[in-house]
Structures are given as structure tokens and as C-alpha cells.
C-alpha atoms as a PDB file:
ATOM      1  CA  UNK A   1     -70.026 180.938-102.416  1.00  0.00           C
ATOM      2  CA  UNK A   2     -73.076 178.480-102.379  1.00  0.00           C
ATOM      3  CA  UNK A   3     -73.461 177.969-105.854  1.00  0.00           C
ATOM      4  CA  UNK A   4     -69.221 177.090-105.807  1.00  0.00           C
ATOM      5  CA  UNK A   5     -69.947 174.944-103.157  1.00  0.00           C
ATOM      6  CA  UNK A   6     -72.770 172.954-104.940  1.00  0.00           C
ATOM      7  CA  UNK A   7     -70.782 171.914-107.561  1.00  0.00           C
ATOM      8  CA  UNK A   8     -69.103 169.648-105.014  1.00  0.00           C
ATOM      9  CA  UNK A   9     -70.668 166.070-102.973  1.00  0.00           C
ATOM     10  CA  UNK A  10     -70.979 166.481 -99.066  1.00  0.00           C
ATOM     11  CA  UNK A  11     -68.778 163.940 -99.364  1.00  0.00           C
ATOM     12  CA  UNK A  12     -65.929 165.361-100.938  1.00  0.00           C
ATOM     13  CA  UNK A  13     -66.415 168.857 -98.806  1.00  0.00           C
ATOM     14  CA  UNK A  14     -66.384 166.529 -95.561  1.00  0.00           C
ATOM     15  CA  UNK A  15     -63.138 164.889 -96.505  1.00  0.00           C
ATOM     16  CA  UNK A  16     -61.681 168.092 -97.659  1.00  0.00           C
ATOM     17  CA  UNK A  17     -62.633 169.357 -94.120  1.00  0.00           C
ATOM     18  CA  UNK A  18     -61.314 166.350 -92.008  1.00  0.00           C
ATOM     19  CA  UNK A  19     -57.963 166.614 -93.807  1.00  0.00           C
ATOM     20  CA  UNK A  20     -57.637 170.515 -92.983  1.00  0.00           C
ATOM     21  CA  UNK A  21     -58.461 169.838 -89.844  1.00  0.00           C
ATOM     22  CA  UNK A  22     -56.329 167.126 -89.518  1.00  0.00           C
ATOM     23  CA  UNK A  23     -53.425 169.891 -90.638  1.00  0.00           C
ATOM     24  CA  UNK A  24     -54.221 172.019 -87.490  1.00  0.00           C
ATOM     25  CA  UNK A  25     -52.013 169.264 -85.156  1.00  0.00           C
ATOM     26  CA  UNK A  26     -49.206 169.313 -87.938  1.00  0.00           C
ATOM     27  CA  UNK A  27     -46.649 171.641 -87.035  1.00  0.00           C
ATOM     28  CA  UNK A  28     -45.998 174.780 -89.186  1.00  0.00           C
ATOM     29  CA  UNK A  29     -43.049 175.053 -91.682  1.00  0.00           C
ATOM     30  CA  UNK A  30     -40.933 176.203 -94.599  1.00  0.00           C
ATOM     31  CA  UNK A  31     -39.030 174.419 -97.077  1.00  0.00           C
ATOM     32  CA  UNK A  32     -37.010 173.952 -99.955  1.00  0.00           C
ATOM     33  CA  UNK A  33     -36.810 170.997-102.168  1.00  0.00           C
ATOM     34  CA  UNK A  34     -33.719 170.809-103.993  1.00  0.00           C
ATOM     35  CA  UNK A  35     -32.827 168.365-106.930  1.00  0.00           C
ATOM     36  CA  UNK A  36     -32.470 168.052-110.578  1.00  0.00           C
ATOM     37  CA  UNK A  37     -35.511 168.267-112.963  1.00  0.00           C
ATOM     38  CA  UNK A  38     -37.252 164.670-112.160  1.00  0.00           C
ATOM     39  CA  UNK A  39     -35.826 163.782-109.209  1.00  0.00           C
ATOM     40  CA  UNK A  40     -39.403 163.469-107.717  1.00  0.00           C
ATOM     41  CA  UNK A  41     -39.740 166.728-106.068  1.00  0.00           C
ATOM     42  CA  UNK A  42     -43.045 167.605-107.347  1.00  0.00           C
ATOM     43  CA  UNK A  43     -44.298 164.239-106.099  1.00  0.00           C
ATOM     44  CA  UNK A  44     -43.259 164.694-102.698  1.00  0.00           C
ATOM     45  CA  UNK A  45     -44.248 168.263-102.939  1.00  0.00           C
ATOM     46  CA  UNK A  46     -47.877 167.339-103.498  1.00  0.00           C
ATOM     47  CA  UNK A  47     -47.998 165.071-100.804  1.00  0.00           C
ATOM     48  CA  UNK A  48     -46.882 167.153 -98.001  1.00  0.00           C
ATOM     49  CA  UNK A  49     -49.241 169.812 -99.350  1.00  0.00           C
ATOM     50  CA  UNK A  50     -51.996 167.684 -98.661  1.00  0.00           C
ATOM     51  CA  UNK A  51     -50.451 166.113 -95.354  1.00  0.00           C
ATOM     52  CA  UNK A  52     -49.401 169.277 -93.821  1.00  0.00           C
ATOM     53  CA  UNK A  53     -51.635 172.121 -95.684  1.00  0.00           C
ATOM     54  CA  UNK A  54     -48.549 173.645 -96.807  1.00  0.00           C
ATOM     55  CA  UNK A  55     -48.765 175.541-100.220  1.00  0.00           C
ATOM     56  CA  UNK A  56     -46.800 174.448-102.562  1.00  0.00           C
ATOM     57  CA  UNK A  57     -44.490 176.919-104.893  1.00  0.00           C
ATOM     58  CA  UNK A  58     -43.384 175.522-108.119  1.00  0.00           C
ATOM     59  CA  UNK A  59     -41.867 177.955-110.032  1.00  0.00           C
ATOM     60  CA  UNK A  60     -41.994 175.895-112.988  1.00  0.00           C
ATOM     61  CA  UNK A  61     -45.420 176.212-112.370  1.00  0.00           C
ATOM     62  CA  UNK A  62     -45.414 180.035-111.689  1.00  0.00           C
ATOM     63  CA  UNK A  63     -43.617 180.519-114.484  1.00  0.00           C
ATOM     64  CA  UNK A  64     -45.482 178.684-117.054  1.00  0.00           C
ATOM     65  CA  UNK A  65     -48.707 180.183-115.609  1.00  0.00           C
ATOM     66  CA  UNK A  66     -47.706 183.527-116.811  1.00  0.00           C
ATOM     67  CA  UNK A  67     -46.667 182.493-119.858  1.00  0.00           C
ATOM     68  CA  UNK A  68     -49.629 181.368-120.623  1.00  0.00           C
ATOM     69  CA  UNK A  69     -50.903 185.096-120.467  1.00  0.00           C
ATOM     70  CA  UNK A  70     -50.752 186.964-123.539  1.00  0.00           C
ATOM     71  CA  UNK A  71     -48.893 189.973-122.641  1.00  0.00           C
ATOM     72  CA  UNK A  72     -44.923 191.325-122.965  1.00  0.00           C
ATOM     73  CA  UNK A  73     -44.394 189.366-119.987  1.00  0.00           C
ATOM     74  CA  UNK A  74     -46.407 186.192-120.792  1.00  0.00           C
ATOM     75  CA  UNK A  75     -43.717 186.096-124.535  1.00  0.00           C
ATOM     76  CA  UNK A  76     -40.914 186.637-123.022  1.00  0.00           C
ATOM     77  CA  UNK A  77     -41.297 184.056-120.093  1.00  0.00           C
ATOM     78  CA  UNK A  78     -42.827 181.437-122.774  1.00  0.00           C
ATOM     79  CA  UNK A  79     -39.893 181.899-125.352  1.00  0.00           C
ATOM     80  CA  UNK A  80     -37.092 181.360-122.360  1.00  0.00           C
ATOM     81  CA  UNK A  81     -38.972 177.805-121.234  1.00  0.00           C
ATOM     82  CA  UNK A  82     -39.012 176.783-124.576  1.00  0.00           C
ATOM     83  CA  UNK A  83     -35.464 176.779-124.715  1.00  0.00           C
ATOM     84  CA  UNK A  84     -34.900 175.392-121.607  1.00  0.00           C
ATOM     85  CA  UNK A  85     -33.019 178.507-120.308  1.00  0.00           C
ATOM     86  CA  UNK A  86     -33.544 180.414-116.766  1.00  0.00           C
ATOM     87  CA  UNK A  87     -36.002 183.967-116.566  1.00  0.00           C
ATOM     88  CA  UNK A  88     -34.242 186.161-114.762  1.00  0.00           C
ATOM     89  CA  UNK A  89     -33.736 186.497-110.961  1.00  0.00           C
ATOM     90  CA  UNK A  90     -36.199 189.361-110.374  1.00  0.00           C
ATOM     91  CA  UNK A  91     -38.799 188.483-112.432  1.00  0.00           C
ATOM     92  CA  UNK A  92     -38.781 184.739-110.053  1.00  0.00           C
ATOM     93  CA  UNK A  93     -38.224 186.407-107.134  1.00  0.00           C
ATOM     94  CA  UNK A  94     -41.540 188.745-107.718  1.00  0.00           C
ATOM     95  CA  UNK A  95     -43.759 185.847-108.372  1.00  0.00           C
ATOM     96  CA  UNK A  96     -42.602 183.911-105.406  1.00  0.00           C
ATOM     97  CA  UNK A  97     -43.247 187.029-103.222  1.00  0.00           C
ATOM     98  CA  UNK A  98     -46.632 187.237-104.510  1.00  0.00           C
ATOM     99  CA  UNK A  99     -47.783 183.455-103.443  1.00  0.00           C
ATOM    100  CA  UNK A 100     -45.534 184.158 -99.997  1.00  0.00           C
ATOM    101  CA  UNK A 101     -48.203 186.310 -99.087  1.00  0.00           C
ATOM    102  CA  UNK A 102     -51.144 184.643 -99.916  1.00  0.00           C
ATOM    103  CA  UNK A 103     -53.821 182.675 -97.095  1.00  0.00           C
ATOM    104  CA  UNK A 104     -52.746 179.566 -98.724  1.00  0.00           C
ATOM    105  CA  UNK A 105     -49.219 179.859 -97.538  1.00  0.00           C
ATOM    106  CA  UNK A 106     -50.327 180.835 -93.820  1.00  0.00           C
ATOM    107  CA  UNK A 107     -49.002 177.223 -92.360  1.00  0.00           C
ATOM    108  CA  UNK A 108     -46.061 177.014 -94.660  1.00  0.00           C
ATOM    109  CA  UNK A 109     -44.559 176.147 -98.060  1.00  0.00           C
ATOM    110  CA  UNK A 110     -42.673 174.108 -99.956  1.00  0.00           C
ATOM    111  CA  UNK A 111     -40.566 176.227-102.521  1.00  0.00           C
ATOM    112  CA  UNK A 112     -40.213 173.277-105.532  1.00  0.00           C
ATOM    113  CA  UNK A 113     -37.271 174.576-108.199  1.00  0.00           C
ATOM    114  CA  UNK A 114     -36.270 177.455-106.162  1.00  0.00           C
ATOM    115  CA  UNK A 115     -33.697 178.739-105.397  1.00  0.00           C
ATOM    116  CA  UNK A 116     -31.334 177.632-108.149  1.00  0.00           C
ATOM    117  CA  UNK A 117     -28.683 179.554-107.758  1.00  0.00           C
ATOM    118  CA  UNK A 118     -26.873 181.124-104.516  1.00  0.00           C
ATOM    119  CA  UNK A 119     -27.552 184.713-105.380  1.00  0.00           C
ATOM    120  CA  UNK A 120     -31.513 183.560-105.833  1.00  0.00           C
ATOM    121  CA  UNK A 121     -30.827 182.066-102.189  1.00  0.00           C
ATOM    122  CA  UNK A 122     -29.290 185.438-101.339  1.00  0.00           C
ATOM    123  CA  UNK A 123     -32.561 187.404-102.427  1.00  0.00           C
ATOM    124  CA  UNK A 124     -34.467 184.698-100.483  1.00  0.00           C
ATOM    125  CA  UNK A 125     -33.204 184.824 -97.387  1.00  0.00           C
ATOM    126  CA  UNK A 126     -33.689 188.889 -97.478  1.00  0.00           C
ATOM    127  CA  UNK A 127     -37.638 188.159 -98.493  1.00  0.00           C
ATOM    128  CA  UNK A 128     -38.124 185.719 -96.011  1.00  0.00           C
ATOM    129  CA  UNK A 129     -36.860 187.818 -92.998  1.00  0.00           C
ATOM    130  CA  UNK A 130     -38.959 191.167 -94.456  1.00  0.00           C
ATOM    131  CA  UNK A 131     -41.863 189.014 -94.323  1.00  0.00           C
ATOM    132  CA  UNK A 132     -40.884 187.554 -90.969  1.00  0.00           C
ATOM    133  CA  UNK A 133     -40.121 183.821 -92.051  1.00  0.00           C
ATOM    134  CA  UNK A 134     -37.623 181.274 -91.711  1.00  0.00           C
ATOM    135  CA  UNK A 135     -36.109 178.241 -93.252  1.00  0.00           C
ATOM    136  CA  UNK A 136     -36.881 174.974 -91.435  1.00  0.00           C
ATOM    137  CA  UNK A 137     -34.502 172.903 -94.119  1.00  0.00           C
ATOM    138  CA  UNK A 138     -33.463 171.865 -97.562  1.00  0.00           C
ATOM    139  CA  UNK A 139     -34.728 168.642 -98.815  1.00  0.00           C
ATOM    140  CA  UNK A 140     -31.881 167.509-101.125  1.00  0.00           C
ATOM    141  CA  UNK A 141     -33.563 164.807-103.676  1.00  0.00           C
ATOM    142  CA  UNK A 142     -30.243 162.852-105.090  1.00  0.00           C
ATOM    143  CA  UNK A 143     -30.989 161.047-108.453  1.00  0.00           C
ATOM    144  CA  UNK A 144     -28.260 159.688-111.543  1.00  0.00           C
ATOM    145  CA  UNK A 145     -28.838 161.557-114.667  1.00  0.00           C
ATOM    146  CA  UNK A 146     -29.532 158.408-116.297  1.00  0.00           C
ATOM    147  CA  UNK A 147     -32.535 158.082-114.039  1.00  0.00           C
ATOM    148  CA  UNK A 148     -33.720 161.556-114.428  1.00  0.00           C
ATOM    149  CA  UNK A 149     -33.884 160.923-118.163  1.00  0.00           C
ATOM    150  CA  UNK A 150     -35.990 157.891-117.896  1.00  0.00           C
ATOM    151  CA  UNK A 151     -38.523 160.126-115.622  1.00  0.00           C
ATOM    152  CA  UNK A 152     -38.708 162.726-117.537  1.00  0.00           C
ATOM    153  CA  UNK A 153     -39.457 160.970-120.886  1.00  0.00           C
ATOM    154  CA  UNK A 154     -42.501 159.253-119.387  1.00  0.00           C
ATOM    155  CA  UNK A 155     -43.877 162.333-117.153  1.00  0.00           C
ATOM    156  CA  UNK A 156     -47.331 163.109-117.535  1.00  0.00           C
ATOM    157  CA  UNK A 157     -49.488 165.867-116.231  1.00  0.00           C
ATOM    158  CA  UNK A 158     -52.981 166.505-115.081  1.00  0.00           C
ATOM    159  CA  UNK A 159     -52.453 170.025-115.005  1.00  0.00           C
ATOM    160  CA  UNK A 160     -55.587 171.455-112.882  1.00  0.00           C
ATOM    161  CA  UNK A 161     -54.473 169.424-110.106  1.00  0.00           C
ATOM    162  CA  UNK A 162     -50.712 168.912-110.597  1.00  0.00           C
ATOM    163  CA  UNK A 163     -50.965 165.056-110.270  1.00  0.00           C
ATOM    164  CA  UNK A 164     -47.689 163.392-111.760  1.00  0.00           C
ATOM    165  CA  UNK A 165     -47.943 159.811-113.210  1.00  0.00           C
ATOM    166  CA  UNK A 166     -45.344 158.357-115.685  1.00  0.00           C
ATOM    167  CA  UNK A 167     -46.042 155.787-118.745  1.00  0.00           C
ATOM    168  CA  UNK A 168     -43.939 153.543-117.094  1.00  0.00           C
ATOM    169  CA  UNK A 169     -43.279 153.511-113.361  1.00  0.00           C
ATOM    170  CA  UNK A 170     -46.850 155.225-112.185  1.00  0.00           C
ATOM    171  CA  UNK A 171     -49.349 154.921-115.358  1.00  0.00           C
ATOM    172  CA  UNK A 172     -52.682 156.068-115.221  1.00  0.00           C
ATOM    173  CA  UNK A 173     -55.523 153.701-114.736  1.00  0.00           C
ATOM    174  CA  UNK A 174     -56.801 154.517-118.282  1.00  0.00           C
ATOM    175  CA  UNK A 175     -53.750 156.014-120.681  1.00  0.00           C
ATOM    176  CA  UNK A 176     -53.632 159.653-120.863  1.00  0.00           C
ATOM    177  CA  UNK A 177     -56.329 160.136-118.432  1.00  0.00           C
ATOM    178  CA  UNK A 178     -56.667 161.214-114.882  1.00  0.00           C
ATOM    179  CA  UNK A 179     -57.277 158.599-112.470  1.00  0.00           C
ATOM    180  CA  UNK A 180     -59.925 161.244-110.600  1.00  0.00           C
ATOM    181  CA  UNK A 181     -61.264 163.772-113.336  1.00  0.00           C
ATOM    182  CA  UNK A 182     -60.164 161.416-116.191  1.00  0.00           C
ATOM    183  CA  UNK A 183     -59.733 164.741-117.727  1.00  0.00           C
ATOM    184  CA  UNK A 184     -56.398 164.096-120.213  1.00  0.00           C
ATOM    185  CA  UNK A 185     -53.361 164.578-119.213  1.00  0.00           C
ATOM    186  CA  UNK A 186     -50.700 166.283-120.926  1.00  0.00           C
ATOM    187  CA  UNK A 187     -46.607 166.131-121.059  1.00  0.00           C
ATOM    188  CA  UNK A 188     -45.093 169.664-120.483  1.00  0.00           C
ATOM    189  CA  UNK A 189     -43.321 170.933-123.708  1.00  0.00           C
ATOM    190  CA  UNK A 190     -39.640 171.213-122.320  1.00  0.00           C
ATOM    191  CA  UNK A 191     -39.867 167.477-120.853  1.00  0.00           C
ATOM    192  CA  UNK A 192     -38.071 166.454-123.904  1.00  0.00           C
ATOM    193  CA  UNK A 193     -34.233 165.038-123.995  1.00  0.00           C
ATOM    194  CA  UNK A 194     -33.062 167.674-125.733  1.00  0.00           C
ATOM    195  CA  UNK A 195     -34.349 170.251-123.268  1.00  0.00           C
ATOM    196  CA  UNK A 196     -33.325 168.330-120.566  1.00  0.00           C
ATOM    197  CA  UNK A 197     -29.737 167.901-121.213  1.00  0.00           C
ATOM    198  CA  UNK A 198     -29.476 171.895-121.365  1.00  0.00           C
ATOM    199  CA  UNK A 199     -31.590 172.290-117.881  1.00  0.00           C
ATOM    200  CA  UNK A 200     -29.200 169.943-116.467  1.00  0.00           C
ATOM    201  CA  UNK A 201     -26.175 171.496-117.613  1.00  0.00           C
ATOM    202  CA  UNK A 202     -27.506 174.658-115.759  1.00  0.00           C
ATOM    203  CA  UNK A 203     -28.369 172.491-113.124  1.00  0.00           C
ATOM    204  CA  UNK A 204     -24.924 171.533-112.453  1.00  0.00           C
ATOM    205  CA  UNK A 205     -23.412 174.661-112.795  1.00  0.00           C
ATOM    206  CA  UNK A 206     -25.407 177.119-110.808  1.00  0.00           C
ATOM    207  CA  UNK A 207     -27.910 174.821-108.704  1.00  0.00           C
ATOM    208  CA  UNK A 208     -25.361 172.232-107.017  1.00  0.00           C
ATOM    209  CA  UNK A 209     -23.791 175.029-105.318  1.00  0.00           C
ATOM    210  CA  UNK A 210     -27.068 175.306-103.072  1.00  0.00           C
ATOM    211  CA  UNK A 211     -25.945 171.918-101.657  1.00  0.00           C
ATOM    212  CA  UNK A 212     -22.808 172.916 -99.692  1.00  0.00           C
ATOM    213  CA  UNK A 213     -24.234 176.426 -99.336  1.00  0.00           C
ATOM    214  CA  UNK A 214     -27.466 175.115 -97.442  1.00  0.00           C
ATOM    215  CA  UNK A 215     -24.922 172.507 -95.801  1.00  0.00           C
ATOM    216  CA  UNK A 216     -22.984 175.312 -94.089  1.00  0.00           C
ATOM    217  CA  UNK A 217     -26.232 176.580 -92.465  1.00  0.00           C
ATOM    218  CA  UNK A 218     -27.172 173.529 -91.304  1.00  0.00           C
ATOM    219  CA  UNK A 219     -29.970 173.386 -93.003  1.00  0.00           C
ATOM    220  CA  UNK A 220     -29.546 170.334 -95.741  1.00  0.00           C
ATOM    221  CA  UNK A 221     -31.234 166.509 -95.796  1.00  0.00           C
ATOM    222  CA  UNK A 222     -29.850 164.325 -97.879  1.00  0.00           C
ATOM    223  CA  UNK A 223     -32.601 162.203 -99.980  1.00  0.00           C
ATOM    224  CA  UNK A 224     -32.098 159.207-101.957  1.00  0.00           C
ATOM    225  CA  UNK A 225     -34.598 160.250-104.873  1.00  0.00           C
ATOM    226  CA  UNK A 226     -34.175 156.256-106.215  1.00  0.00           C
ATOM    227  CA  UNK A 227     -35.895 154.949-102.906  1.00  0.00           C
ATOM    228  CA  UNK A 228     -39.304 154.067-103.836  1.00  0.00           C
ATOM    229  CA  UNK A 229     -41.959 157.384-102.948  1.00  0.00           C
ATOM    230  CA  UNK A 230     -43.683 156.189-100.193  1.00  0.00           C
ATOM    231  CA  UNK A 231     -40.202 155.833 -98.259  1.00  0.00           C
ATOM    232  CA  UNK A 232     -39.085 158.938 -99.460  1.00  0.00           C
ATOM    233  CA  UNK A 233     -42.028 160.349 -98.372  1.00  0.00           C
ATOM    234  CA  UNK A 234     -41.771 158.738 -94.653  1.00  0.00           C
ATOM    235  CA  UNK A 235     -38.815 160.007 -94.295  1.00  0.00           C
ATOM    236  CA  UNK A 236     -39.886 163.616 -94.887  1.00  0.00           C
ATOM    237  CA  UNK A 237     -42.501 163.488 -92.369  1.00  0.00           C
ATOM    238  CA  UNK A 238     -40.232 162.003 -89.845  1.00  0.00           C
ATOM    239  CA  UNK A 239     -37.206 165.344 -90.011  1.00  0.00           C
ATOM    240  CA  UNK A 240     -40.580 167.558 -90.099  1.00  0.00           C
ATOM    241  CA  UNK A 241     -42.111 165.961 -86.927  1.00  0.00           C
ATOM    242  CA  UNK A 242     -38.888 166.086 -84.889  1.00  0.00           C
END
């Protein structure tokens, strides 16, 4: 534990201390964030992560994670990504259970891309109340396609960290690197037009379903996803704080 510590300045470890303990007077929570692929999810996602000390559940991420293992599982999950298609309900739902029970997820999480269907929402409600959880709300990010292809076109990655920038509305400080590692960043092989177009057509027919579904329980905030982040963001931290 020393030696991992090392490799960071007292500075940084101070910091990373303040803002934990600065989570402690944040109230605990779990929540969904619902929209299209580029609607700025994974933006907001990150920021209430390190506002509130939530973890933060991308299955995107979870998924591309193990495909990047080289095993039955690891092929299969890689080859259904790279056709922009959906791995199967179980498969998600194990993963997700997995990170549920983890220390990082002790205050709370923000599930990012899931659920996307109703019966995923189903098999989430019954793994929430085994593992003695509830739903605080839906965060519904609302964005024109036109907009989401514009995003997703200029998305980059620093992977390690999960920090989004764009060539266009959010550039790095130096192109293709990360403003804090300025380790190079990447763009995620189905953030493509072509991919796109099919995840939205799924999109529309099984995801938009969640909207009225989470609407009946009460549950649902509407977003403007074109509203610049920061206001977004406000407005996030205001529903959570009530």
C-alpha cells in the first residue's frame, strides 16, 4: 500500500482526501441516466462521481472491458459491439450485479446506458430490492439526432480515466492528448455514423419506452441535453439536494 501510495504527490492524495470528505455531507443515492448514445450522459456521469462519490456504471464500459479479455466471453461480447448490436440481458445484468456490490458503490451509483429496455428495468428493479436498494430517479438527457451525430463524430477518450473531450465543442489542450496525463486519447471503435444510426434505431425502439415507464413511477427528470454542461450539471445537483 505504501509503495502505491508513493507513486502519488501529497498534494494530489490531500485533494483526493478533501473531496471524499467533502462527499460525506452529500446525501446518498441511486440513479439512472437515460438518453441516446451522446446525449452527454457520460459527462454528467463523471461529474457527479466526483461531486457525490457515487460510482459510476457504464455498461458500455463494462462491456467493452470484458471484451477486451481473451476468452469465449471476451469474443463474443467484442464481435456484438462491433456491430453495434445489444449482448444479451443476462450477461448485462451479471456485470452490473458485480460492481452493485462493490465498496465503490457504498454511497450510490449512477447506472450510465442501463437499463435499455423495460424487461432490463424489470430484472433491475428485482436486483435492486435483493440487494436492499432503491431508485432515487431517472435522469432523462433529451438531444436531436442531428446533434447526437455531431457528438459522436468528434468524441474522444482518455480511457484510464474516462475523461470525454470532443474535436470540436471541448478539444484537448494539445490534440489527441489528455489535458492531465497527456497520455493519448483514443475514439471508441463503434463511435462511427454507421454504427450509430443502428444503436439509435435500437434506441428508439426498445430504450424510449423507459421514458413513460419511469414516468409512471414517478421517477423521471426531464433534461435538455443541448443546454450547455455546466447548467445541465446544476440542475442535477439541485433534484439530488432536495
Amino acid at each position: 500500500m505504501n509503495e502505491f501510495l508513493e507513486k502519488f504527490s501529497t498534494v494530489d492524495l490531500l485533494n483526493e482526501l478533501k473531496r471524499r470528505y467533502s462527499c460525506l455531507s452529500k446525501p446518498d443515492g441511486h440513479y439512472i441516466f437515460l438518453g441516446a448514445p451522446g446525449s452527454g450522459k457520460g459527462t454528467q456521469s463523471l461529474n457527479l462521481k466526483k461531486t457525490h462519490c457515487y460510482c459510476h456504471l457504464s455498461t458500455g464500459d463494462l462491456l467493452r472491458e470484458a471484451a477486451e479479455k481473451k476468452n469465449e466471453l471476451g469474443d463474443k461480447i467484442r464481435g456484438i459491439i462491433n456491430e453495434g448490436k445489444l449482448v444479451d440481458n443476462e450477461t448485462v445484468l451479471s456485470l452490473v450485479d458485480e460492481k452493485l456490490k462493490s465498496p465503490q458503490c457504498k454511497k450510490g451509483f449512477i447506472l450510465d446506458g442501463y437499463p435499455r429496455n423495460v424487461k432490463q428495468a424489470e430484472d433491475l428493479n428485482k436486483l435492486l430490492e435483493t440487494n436492499k436498494m432503491k431508485l432515487d430517479g431517472v435522469f432523462y438527457f433529451n438531444v436531436p439526432d442531428e446533434t447526437l451525430f455531431e457528438r459522436i463524430n468528434g468524441r474522444l477518450i482518455h480511457k484510464p480515466s474516462g475523461r470525454i473531450y470532443h474535436k470540436i465543442y471541448n478539444p484537448p489542450k494539445v490534440p489527441n492528448r489528455d489535458d492531465i496525463t497527456n497520455e493519448p486519447l483514443t475514439q471508441r471503435v463503434d463511435d462511427n455514423e454507421n454504427v450509430l444510426k443502428k444503436r439509435l434505431k435500437i434506441y428508439k425502439s426498445e430504450t424510449e419506452p423507459l421514458i413513460n415507464y419511469y414516468k409512471k413511477l414517478n421517477l423521471l427528470v426531464n433534461l435538455d441535453g443541448t443546454e450547455p454542461a455546466v447548467d445541465i450539471e446544476k440542475k442535477i445537483s439541485q433534484h439530488i439536494s432536495h
